[in-house]
N, C-alpha and C. Protein backbone atom coordinates (compact mmCIF):
# COMPACT_ATOMS: atom_id res chain seq x y z
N UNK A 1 12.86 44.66 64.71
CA UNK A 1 11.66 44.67 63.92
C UNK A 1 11.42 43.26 63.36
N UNK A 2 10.36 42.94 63.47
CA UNK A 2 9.81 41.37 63.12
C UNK A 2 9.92 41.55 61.53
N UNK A 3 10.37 40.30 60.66
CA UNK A 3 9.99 40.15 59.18
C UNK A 3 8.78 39.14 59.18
N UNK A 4 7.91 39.50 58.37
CA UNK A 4 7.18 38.26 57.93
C UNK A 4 7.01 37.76 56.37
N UNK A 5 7.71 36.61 56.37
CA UNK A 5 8.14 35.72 54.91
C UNK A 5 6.90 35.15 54.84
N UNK A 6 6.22 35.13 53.94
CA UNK A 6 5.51 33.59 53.85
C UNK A 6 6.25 32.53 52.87
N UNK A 7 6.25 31.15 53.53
CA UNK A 7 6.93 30.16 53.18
C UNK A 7 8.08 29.72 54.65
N UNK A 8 8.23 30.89 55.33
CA UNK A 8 9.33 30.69 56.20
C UNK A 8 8.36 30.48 58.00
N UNK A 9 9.22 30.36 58.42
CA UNK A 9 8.77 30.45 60.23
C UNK A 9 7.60 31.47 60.94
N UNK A 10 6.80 31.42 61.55
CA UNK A 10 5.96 32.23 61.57
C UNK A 10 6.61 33.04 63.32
N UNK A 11 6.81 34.31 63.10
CA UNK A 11 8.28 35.22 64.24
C UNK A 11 7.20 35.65 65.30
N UNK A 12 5.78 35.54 64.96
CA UNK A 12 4.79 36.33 66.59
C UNK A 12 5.16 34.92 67.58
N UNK A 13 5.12 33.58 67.33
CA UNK A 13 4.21 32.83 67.92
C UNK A 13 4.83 31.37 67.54
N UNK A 14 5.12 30.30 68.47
CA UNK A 14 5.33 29.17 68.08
C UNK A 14 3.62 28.26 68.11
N UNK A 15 3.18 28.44 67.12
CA UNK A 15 1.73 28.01 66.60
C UNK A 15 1.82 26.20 66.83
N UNK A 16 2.96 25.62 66.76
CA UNK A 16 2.76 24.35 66.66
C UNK A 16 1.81 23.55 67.68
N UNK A 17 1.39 22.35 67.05
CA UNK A 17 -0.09 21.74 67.59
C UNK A 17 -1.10 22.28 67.77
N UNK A 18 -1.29 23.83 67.59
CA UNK A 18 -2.55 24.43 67.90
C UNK A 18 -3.54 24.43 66.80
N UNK A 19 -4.44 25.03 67.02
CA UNK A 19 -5.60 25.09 66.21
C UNK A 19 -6.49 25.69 66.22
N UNK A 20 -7.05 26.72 65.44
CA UNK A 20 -8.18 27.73 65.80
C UNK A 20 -7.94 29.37 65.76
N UNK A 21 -8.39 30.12 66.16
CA UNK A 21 -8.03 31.75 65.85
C UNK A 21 -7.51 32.25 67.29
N UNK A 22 -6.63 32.82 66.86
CA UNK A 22 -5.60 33.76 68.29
C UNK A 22 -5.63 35.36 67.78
N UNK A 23 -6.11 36.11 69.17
CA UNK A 23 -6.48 37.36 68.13
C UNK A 23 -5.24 38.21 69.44
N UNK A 24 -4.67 39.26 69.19
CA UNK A 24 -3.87 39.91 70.02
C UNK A 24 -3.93 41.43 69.15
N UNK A 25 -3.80 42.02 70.80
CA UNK A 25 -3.91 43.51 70.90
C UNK A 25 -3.14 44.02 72.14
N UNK A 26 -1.87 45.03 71.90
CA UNK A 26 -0.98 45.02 73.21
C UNK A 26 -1.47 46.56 73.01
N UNK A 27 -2.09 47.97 72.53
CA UNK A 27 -2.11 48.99 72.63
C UNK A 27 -1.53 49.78 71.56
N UNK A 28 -1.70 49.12 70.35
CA UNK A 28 -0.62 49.82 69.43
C UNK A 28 -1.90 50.54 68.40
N UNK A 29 -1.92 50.81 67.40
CA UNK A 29 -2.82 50.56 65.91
C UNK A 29 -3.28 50.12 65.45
N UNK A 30 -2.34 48.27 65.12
CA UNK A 30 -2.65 47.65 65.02
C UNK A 30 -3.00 45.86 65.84
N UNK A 31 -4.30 45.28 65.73
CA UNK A 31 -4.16 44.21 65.78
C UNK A 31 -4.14 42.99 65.56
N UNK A 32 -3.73 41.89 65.62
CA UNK A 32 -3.37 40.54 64.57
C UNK A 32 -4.10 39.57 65.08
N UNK A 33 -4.80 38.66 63.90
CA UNK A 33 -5.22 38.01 64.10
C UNK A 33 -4.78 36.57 63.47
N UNK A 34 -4.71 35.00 64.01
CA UNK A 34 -3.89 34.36 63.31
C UNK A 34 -4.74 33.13 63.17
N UNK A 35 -4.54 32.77 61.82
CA UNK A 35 -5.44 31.66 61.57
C UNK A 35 -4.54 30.20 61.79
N UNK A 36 -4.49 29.85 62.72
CA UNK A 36 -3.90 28.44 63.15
C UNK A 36 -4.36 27.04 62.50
N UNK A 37 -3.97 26.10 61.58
CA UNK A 37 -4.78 25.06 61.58
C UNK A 37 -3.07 24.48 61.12
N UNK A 38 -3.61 22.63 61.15
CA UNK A 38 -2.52 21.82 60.97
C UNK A 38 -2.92 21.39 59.36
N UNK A 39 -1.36 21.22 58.76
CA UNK A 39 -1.58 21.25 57.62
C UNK A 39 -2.65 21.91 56.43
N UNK A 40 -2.59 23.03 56.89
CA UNK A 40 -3.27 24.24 56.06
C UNK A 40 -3.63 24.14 54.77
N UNK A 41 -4.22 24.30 54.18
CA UNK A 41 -4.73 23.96 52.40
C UNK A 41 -5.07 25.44 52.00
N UNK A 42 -4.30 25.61 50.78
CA UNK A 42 -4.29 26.48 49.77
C UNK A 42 -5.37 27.34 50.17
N UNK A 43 -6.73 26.15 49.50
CA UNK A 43 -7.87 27.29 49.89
C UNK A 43 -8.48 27.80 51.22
N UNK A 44 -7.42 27.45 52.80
CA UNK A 44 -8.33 27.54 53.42
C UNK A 44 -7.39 29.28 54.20
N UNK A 45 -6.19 29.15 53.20
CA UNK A 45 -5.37 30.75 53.27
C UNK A 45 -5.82 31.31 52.50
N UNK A 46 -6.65 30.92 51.32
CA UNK A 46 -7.09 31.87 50.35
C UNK A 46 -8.52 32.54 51.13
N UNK A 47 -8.95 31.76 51.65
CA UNK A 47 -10.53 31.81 52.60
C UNK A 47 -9.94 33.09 53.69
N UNK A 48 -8.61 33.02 54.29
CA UNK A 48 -8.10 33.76 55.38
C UNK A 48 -7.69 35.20 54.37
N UNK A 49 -7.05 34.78 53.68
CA UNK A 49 -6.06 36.01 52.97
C UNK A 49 -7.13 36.94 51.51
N UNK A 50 -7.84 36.21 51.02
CA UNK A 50 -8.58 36.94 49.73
C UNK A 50 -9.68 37.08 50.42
N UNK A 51 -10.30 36.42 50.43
CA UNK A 51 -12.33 36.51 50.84
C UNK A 51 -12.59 37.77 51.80
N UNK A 52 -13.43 37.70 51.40
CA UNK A 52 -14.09 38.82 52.28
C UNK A 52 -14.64 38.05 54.12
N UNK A 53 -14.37 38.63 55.12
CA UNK A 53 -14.74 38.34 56.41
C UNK A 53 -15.55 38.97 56.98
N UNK A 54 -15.31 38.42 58.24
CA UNK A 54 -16.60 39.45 59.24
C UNK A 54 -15.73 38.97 61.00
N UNK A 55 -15.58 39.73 61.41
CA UNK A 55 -15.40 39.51 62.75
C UNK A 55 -16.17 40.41 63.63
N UNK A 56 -16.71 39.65 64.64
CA UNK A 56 -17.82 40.17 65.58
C UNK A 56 -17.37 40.55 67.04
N UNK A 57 -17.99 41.26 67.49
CA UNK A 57 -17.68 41.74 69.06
C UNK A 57 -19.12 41.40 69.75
N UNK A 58 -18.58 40.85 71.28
CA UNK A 58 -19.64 40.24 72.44
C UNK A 58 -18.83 40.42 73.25
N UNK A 59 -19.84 40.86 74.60
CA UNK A 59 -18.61 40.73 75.66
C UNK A 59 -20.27 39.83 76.57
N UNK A 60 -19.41 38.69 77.17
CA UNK A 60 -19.94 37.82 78.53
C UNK A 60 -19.32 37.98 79.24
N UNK A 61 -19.88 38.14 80.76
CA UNK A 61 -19.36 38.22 81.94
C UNK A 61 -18.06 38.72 81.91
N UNK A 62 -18.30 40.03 81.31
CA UNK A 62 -17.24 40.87 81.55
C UNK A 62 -15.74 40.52 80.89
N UNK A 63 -16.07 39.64 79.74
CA UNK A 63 -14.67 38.63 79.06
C UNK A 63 -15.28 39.29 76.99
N UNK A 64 -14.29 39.61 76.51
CA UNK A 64 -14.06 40.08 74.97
C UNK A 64 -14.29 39.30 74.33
N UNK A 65 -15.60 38.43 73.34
CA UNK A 65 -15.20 37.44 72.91
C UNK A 65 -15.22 38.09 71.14
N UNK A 66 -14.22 37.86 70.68
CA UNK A 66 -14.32 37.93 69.06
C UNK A 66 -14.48 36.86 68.22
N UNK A 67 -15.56 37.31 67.52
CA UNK A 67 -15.89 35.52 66.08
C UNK A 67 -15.57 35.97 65.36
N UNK A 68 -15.37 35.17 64.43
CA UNK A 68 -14.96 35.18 62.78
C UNK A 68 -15.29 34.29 61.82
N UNK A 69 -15.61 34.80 61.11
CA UNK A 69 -15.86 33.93 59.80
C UNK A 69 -15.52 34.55 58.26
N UNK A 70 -14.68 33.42 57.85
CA UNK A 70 -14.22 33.33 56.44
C UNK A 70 -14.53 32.43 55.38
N UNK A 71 -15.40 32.46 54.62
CA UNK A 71 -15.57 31.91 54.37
C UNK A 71 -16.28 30.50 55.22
N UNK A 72 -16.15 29.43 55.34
CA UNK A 72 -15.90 27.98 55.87
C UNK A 72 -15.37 28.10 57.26
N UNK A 73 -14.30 28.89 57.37
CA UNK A 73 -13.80 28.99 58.48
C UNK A 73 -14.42 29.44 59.48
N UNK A 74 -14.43 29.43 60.85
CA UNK A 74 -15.18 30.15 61.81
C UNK A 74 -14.42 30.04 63.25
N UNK A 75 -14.58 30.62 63.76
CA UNK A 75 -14.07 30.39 64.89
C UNK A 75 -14.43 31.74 65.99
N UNK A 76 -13.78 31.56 67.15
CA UNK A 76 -13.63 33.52 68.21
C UNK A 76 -12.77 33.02 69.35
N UNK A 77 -12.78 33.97 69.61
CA UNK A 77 -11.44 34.29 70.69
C UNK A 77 -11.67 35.08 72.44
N UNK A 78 -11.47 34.66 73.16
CA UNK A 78 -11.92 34.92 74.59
C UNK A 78 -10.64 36.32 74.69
N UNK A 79 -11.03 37.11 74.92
CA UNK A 79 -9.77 38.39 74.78
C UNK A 79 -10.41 39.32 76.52
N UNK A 80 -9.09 39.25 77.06
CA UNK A 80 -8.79 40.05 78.18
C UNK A 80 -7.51 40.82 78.27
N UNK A 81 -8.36 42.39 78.50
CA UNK A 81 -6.57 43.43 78.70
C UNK A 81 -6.05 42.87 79.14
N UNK A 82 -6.81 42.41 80.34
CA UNK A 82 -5.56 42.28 81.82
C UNK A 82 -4.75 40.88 81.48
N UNK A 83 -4.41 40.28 80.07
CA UNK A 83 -3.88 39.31 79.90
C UNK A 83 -2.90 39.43 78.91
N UNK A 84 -3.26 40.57 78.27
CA UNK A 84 -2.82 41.32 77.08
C UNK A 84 -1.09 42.26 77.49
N UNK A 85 -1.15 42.36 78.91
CA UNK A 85 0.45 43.41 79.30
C UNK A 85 -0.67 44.29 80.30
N UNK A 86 -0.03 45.30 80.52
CA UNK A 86 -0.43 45.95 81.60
C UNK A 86 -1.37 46.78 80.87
N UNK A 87 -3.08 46.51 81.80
CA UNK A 87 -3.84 47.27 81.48
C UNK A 87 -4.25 48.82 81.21
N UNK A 88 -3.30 49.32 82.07
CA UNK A 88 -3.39 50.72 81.60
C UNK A 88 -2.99 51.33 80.50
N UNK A 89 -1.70 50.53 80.12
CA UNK A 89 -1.27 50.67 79.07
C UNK A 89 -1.73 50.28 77.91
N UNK A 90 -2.67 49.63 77.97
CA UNK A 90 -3.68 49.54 76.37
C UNK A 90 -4.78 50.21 76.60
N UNK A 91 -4.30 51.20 75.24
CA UNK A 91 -5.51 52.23 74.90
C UNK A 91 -5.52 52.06 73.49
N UNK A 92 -7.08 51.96 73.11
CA UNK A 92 -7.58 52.02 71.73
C UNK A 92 -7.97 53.36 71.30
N UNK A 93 -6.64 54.15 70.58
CA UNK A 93 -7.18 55.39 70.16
C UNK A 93 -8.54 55.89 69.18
N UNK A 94 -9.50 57.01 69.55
CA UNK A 94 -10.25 57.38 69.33
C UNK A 94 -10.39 57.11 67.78
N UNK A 95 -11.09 56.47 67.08
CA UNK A 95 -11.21 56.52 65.70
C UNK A 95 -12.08 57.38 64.91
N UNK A 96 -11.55 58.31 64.41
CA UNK A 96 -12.43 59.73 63.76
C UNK A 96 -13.17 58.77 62.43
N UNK A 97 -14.48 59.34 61.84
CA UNK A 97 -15.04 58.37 60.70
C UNK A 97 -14.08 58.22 59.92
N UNK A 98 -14.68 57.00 59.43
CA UNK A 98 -13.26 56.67 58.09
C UNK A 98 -12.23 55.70 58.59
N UNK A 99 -11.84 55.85 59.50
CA UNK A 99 -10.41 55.13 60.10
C UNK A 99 -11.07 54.41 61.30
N UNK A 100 -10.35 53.04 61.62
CA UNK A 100 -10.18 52.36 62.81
C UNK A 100 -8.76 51.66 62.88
N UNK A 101 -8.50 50.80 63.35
CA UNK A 101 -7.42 50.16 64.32
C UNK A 101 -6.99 49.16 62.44
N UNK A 102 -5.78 48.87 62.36
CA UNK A 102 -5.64 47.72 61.29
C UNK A 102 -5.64 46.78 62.18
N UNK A 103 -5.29 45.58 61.41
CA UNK A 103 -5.57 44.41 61.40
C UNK A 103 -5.11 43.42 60.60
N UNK A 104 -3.75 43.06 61.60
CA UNK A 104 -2.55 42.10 60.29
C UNK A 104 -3.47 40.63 60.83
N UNK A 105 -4.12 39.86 59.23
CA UNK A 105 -4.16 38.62 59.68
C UNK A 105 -3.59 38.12 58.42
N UNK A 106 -2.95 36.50 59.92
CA UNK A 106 -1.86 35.60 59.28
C UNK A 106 -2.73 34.34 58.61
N UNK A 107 -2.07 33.71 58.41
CA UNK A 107 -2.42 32.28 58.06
C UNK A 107 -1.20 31.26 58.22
N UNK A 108 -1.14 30.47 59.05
CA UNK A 108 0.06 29.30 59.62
C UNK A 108 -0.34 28.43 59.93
N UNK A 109 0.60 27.46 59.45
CA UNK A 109 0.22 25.68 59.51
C UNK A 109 0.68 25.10 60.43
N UNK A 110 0.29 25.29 61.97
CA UNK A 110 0.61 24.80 62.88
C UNK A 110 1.55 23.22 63.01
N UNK A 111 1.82 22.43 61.81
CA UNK A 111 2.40 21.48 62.05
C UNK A 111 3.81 21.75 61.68
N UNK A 112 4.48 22.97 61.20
CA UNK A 112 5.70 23.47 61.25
C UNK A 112 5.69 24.51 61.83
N UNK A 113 4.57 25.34 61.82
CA UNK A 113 4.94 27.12 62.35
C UNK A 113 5.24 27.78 61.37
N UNK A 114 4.92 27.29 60.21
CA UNK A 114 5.46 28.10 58.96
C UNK A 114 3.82 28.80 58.46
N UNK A 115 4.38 30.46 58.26
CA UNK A 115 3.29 31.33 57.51
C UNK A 115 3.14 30.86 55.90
N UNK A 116 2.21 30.65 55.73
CA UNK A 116 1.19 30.51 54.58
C UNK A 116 0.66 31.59 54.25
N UNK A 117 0.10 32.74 54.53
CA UNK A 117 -0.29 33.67 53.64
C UNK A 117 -0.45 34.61 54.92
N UNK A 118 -0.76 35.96 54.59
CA UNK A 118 -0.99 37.13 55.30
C UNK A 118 -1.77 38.08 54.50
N UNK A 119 -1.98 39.14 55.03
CA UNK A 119 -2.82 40.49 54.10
C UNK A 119 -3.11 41.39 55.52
N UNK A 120 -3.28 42.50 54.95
CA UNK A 120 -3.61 43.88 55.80
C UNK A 120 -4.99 44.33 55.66
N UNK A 121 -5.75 44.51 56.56
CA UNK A 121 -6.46 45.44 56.52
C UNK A 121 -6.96 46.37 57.51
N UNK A 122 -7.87 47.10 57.36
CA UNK A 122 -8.26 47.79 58.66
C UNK A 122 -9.87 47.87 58.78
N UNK A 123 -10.20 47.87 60.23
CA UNK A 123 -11.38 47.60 60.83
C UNK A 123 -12.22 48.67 60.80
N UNK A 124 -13.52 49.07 60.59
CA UNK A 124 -14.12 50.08 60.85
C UNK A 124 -14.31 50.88 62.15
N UNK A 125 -14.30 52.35 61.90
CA UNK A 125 -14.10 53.30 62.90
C UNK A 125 -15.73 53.12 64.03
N UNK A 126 -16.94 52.41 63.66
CA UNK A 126 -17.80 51.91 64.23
C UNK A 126 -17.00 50.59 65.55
N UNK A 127 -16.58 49.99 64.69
CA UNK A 127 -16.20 48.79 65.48
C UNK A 127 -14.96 48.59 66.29
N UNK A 128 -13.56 49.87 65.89
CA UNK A 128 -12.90 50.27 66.56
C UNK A 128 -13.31 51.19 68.20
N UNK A 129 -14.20 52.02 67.77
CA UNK A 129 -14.98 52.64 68.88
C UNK A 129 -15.37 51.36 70.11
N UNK A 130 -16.47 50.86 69.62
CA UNK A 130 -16.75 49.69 70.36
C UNK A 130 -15.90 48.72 71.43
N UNK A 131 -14.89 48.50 70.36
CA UNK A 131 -13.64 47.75 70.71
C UNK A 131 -13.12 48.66 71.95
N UNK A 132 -13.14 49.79 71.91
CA UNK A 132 -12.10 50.66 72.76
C UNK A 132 -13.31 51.16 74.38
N UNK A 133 -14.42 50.68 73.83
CA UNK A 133 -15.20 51.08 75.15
C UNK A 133 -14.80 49.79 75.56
N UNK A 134 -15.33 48.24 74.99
CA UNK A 134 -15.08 47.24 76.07
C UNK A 134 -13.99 47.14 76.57
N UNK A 135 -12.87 47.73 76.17
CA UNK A 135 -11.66 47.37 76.71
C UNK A 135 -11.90 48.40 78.08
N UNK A 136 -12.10 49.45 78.06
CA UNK A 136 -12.26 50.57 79.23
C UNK A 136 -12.99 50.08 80.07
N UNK A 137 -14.06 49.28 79.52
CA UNK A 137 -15.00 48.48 80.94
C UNK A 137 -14.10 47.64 81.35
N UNK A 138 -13.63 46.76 80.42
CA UNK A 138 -12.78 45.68 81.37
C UNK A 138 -11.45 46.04 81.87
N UNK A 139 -11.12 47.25 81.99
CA UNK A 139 -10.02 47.85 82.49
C UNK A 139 -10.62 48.17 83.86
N UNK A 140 -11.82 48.57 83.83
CA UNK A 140 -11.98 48.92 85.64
C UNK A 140 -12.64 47.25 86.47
N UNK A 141 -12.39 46.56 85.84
CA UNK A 141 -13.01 45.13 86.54
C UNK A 141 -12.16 44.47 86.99
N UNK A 142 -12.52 43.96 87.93
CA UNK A 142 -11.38 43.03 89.17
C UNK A 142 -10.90 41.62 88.03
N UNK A 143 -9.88 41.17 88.15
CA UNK A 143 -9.79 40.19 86.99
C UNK A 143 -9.20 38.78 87.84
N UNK A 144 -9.76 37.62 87.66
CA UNK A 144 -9.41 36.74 88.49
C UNK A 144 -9.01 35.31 87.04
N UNK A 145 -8.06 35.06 86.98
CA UNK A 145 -7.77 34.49 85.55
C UNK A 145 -8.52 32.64 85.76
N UNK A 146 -8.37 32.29 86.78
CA UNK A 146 -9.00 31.07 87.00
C UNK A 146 -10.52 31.12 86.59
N UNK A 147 -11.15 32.63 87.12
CA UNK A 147 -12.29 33.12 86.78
C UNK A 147 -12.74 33.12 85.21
N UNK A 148 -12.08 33.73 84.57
CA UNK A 148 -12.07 34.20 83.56
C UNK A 148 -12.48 33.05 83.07
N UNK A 149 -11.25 32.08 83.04
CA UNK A 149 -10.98 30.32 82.30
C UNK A 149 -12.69 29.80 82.41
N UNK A 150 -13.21 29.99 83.59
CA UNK A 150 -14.62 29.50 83.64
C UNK A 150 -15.54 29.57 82.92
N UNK A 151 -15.36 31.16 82.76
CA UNK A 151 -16.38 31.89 81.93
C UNK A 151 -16.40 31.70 80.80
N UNK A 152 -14.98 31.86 80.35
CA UNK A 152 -15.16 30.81 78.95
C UNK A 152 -15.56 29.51 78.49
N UNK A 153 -14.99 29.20 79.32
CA UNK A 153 -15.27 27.75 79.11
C UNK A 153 -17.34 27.51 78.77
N UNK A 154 -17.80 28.30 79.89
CA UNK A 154 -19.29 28.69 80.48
C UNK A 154 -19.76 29.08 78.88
N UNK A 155 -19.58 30.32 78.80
CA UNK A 155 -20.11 30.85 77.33
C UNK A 155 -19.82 29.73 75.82
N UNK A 156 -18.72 29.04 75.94
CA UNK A 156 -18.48 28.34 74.54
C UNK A 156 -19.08 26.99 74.85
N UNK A 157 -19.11 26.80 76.04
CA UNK A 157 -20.10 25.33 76.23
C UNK A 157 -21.55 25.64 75.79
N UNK A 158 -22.44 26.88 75.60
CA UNK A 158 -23.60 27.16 75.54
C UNK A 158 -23.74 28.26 73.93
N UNK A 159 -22.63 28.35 73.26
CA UNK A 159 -22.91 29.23 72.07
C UNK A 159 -21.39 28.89 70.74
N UNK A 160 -22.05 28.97 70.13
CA UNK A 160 -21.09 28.50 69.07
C UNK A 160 -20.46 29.41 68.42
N UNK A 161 -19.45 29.58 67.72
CA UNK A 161 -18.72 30.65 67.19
C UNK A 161 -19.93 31.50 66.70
N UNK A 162 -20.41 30.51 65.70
CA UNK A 162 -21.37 31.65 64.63
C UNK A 162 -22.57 31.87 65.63
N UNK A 163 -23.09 31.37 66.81
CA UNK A 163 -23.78 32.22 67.54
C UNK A 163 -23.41 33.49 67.93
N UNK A 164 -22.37 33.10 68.47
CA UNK A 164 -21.40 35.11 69.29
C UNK A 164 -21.48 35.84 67.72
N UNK A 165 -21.33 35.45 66.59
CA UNK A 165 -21.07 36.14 65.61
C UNK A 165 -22.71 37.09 65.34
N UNK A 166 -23.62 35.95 65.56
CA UNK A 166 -24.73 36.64 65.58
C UNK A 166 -25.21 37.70 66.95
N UNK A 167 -25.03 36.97 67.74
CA UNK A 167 -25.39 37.82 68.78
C UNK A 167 -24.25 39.37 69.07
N UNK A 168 -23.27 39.37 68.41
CA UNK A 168 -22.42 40.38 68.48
C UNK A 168 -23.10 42.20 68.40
N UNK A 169 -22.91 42.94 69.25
CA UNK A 169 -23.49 43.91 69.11
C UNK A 169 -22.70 44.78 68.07
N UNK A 170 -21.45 44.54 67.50
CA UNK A 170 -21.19 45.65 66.62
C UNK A 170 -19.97 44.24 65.32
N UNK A 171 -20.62 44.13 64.38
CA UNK A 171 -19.78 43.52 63.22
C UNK A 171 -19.54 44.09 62.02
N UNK A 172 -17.71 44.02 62.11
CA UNK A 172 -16.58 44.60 60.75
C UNK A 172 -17.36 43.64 59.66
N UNK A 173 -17.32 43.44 58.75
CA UNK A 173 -17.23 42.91 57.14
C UNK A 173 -16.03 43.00 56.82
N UNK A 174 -14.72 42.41 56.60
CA UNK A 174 -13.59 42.82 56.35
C UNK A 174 -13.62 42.45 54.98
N UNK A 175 -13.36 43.52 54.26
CA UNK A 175 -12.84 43.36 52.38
C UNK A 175 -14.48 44.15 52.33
N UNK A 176 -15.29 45.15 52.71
CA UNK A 176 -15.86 46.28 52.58
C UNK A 176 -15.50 47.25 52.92
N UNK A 177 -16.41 48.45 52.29
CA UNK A 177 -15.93 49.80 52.78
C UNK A 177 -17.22 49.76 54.11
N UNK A 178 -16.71 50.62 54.64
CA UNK A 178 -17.66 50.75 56.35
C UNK A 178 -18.87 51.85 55.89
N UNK A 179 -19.73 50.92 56.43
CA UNK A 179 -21.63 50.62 56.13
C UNK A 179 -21.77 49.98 55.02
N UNK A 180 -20.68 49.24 54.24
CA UNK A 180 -21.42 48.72 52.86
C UNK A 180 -21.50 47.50 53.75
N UNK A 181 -22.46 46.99 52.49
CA UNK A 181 -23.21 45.39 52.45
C UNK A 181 -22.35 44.57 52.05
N UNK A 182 -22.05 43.16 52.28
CA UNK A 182 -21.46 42.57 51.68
C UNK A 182 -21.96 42.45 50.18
N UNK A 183 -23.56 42.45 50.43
CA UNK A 183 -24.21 42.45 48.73
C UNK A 183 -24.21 43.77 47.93
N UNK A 184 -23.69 44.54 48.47
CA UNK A 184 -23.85 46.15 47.40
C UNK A 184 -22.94 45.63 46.54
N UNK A 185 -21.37 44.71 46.50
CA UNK A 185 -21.27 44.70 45.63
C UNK A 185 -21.61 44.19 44.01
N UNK A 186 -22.73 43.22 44.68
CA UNK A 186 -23.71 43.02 43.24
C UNK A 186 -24.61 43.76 43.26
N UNK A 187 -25.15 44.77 43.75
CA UNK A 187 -25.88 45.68 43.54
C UNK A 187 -25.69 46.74 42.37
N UNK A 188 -24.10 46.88 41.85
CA UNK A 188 -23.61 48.09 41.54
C UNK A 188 -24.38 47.69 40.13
């Protein structure tokens, strides 16, 4: 069983030199998302770990792309089963209202690999659904990884994080309850 310290080594992933959001899903409950940057600042784990988010779902040419934004932060992630372990074996169970998939995200300072902050939450049973059809489409699609590399490359040369975020057909709010507004809470 993995520990996760913050202050100590970060145990998914040797993060060093990288930079940017890594999102992973092998078929379990939950999935993690990791905020990579070099030399990390207080507020930009507080932006990852307190604030309220939003991560978005798009699929191009048949490729998962997830955005995010925290605050300042922004970024998305090119996500394929067939890259993820063996496709059959990831299934996103049915999410009855109320419940979807959690969602451990980290925060690590890629110039040691050391975790900086973490928090739990879980995704809405709207956007879990979603999540679990594109994966079923891209489970019956021929997968060619050189291919894939293109397509990404193709889509992020022509749209920017916070574009996919907009154009996303189904977006979590993370740190709401599912259908609230981010503004209901000054509404109350």
């Amino acid at each position: 069983m993995l520990q996760f310290d913050v202050g100590k080594e970060f145990p998914l992933a040797n993060c060093r030199g990288l930079e940017g959001f890594f999102f992973s899903y092998h078929g379990d409950t939950v999935a993690t998302l990791t905020g990579v940057f070099p030399n990390i600042t207080a507020r930009e784990v507080d932006m990852l770990t307190l604030n309220h988010g939003q991560i978005g779902l798009f699929m191009y040419e048949e490729i998962i792309f997830l955005s995010f934004k925290f605050g300042e932060l922004n970024g998305d992630f090119a996500y394929s089963v067939h890259m993820s372990g063996e496709p059959k074996d990831i299934i996103v169970p049915y999410a009855e209202d109320g419940k979807g998939l959690g969602l451990g995200i980290f925060a690590v300072d890629s110039t040691n690999n050391v975790l900086k902050g973490m928090r739990m939450c879980g995704l809405g049973s709207q956007w879990t659904r979603t999540f679990g059809q594109m994966i079923e489409s891209q489970k019956r699609m021929d997968f060619d990884e050189n291919a894939f590399f293109a397509k990404v490359i193709s889509c992020q040369g022509k749209w920017s994080s916070l574009d996919l975020l907009d154009m996303s057909v189904e977006v979590y709010k993370i740190g709401t309850k599912e259908g609230e507004d981010l503004l209901d809470m000054f509404r109350r």
